[in-house]
C-alpha atoms as a PDB file:
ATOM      1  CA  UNK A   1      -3.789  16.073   6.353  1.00  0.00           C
ATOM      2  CA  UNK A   2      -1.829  18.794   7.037  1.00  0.00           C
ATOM      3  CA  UNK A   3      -3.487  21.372   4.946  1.00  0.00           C
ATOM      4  CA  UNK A   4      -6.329  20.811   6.332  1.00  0.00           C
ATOM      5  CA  UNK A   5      -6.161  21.666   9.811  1.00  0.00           C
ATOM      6  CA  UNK A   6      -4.744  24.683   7.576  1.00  0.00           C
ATOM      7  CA  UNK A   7      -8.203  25.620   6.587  1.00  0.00           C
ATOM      8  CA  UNK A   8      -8.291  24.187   3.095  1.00  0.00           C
ATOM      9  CA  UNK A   9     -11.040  21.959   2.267  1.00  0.00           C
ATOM     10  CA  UNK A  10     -10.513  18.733   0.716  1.00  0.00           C
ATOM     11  CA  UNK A  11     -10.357  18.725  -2.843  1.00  0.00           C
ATOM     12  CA  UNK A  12     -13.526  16.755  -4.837  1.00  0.00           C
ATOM     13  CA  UNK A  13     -11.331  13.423  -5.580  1.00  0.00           C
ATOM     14  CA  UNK A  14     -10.632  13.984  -1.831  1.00  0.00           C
ATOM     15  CA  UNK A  15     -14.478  14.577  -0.574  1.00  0.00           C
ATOM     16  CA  UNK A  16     -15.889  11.657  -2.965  1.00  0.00           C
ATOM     17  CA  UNK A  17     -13.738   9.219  -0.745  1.00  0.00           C
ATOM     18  CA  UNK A  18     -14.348  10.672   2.606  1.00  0.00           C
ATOM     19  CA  UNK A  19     -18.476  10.541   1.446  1.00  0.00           C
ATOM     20  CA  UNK A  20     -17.735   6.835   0.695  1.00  0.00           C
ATOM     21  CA  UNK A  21     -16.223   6.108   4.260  1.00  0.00           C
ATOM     22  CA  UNK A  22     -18.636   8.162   5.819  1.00  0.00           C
ATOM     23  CA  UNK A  23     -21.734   6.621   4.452  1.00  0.00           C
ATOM     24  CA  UNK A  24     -20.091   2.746   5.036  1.00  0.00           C
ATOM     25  CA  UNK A  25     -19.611   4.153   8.594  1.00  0.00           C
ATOM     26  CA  UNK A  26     -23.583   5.032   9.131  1.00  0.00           C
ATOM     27  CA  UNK A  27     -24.147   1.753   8.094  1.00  0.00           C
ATOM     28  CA  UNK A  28     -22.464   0.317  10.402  1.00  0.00           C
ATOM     29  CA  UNK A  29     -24.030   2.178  13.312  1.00  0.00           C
ATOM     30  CA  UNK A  30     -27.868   1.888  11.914  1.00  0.00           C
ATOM     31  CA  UNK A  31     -29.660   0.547  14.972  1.00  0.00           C
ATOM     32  CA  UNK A  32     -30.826  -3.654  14.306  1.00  0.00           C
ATOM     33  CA  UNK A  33     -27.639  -4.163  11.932  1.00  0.00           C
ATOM     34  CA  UNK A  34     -25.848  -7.350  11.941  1.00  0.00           C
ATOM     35  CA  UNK A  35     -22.570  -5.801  11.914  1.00  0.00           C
ATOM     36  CA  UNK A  36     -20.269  -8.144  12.788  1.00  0.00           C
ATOM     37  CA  UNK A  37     -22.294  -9.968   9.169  1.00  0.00           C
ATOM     38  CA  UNK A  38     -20.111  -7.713   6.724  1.00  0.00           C
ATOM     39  CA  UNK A  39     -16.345  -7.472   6.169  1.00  0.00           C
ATOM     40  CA  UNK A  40     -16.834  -3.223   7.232  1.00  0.00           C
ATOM     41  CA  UNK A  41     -18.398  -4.294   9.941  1.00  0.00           C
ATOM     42  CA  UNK A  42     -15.553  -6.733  11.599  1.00  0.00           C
ATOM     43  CA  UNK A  43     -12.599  -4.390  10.484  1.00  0.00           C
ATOM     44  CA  UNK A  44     -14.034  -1.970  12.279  1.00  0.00           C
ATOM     45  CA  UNK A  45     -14.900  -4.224  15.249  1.00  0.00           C
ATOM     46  CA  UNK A  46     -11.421  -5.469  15.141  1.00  0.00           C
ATOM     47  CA  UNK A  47     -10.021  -1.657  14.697  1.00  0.00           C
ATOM     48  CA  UNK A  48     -11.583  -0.608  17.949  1.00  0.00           C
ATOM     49  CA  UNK A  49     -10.467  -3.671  19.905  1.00  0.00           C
ATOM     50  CA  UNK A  50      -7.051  -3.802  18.514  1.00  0.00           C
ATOM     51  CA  UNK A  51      -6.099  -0.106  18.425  1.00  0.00           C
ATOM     52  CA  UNK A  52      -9.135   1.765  20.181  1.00  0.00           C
ATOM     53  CA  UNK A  53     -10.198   3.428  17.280  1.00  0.00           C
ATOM     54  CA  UNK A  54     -14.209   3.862  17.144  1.00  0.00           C
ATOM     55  CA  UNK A  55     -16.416   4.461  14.434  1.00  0.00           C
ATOM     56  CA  UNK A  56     -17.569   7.651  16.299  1.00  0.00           C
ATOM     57  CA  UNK A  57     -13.875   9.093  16.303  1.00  0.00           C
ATOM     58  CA  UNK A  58     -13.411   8.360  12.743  1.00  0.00           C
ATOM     59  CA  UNK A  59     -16.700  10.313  11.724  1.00  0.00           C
ATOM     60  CA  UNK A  60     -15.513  13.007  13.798  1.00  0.00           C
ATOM     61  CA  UNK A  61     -12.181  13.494  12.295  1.00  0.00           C
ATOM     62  CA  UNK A  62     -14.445  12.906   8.641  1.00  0.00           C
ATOM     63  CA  UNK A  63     -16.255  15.956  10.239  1.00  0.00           C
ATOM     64  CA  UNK A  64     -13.589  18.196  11.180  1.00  0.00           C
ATOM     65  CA  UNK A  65     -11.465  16.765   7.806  1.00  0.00           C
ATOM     66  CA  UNK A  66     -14.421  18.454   5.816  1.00  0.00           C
ATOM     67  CA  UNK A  67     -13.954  21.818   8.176  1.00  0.00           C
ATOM     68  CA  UNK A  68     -10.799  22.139   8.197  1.00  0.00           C
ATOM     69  CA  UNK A  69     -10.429  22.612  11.572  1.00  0.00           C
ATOM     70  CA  UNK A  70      -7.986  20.284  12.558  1.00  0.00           C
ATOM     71  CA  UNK A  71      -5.233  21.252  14.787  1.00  0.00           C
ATOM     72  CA  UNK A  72      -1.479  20.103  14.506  1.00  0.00           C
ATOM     73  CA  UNK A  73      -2.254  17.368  17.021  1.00  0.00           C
ATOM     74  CA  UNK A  74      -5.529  16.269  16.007  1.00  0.00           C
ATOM     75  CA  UNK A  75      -4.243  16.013  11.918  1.00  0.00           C
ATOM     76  CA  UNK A  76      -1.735  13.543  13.171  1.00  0.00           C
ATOM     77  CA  UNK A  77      -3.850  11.641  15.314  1.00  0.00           C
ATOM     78  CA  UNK A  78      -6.584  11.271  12.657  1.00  0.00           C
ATOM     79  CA  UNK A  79      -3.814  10.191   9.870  1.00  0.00           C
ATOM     80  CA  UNK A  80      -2.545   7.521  12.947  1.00  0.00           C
ATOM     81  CA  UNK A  81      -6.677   6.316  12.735  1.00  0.00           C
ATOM     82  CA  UNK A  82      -6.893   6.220   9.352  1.00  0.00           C
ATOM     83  CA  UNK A  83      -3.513   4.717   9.280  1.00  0.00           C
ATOM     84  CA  UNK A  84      -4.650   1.875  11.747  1.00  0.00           C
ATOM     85  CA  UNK A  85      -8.269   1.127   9.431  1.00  0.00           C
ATOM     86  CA  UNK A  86      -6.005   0.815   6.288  1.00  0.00           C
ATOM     87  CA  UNK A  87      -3.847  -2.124   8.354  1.00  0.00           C
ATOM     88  CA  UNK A  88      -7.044  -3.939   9.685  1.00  0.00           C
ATOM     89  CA  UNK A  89      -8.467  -3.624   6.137  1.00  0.00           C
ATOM     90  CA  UNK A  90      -5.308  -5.193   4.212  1.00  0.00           C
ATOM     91  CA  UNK A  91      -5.428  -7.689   7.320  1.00  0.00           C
ATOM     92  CA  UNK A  92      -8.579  -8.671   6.038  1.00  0.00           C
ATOM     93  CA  UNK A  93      -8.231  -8.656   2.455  1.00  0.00           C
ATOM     94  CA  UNK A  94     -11.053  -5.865   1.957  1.00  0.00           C
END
C-alpha cells in the first residue's frame, strides 16, 4: 500500500481484485438484501462488530486505493482493514 498513497495507481492484476471486492461490497449494501443470507454478507457483519470495520470505510479506502491518495496514516490503516477482512474470512472458511 505504500506506493500508493505515493501516487501510483494499482497495477491491472491489482485493480481486477479491488473491482471484485468492490462490486461484492455493493451487493452487500443494495437496499432489500438478505445480507446476513450469504457468507460476504456475515464476514462483513462480523468484521464491523468485531473490529469496527464498515463496508463504507472499506469502499472508501477501495476509492482512495484507486487515487492514490492515501496518506502515510491512512495506507496503514486501510492495510490494518483489509488485514482484519482477510482474518474474519479465513475464520469463516470463505
Amino acid at each position: 500500500m505504500v506506493r500508493y498513497r505515493q501516487g501510483q495507481m494499482p497495477d491491472p492484476e491489482e485493480r481486477a481484485r479491488l473491482d471484485e471486492l468492490e462490486a461484492r461490497l455493493q451487493e452487500v449494501e443494495e437496499p432489500d438484501r438478505n445480507v446476513a443470507a450469504t457468507t460476504v454478507g456475515r464476514v462483513l457483519q462480523d468484521l464491523h462488530r468485531n473490529q469496527g470495520v464498515s463496508v463504507a470505510r472499506l469502499r472508501q479506502w477501495i476509492g482512495r486505493l484507486r487515487g492514490g491518495t492515501l496518506s502515510a496514516e491512512q495506507a496503514s490503516v486501510a492495510e490494518s482493514d483489509f488485514d482484519a477482512l482477510e482474518r474474519e474470512a479465513d475464520q469463516r472458511g470463505g
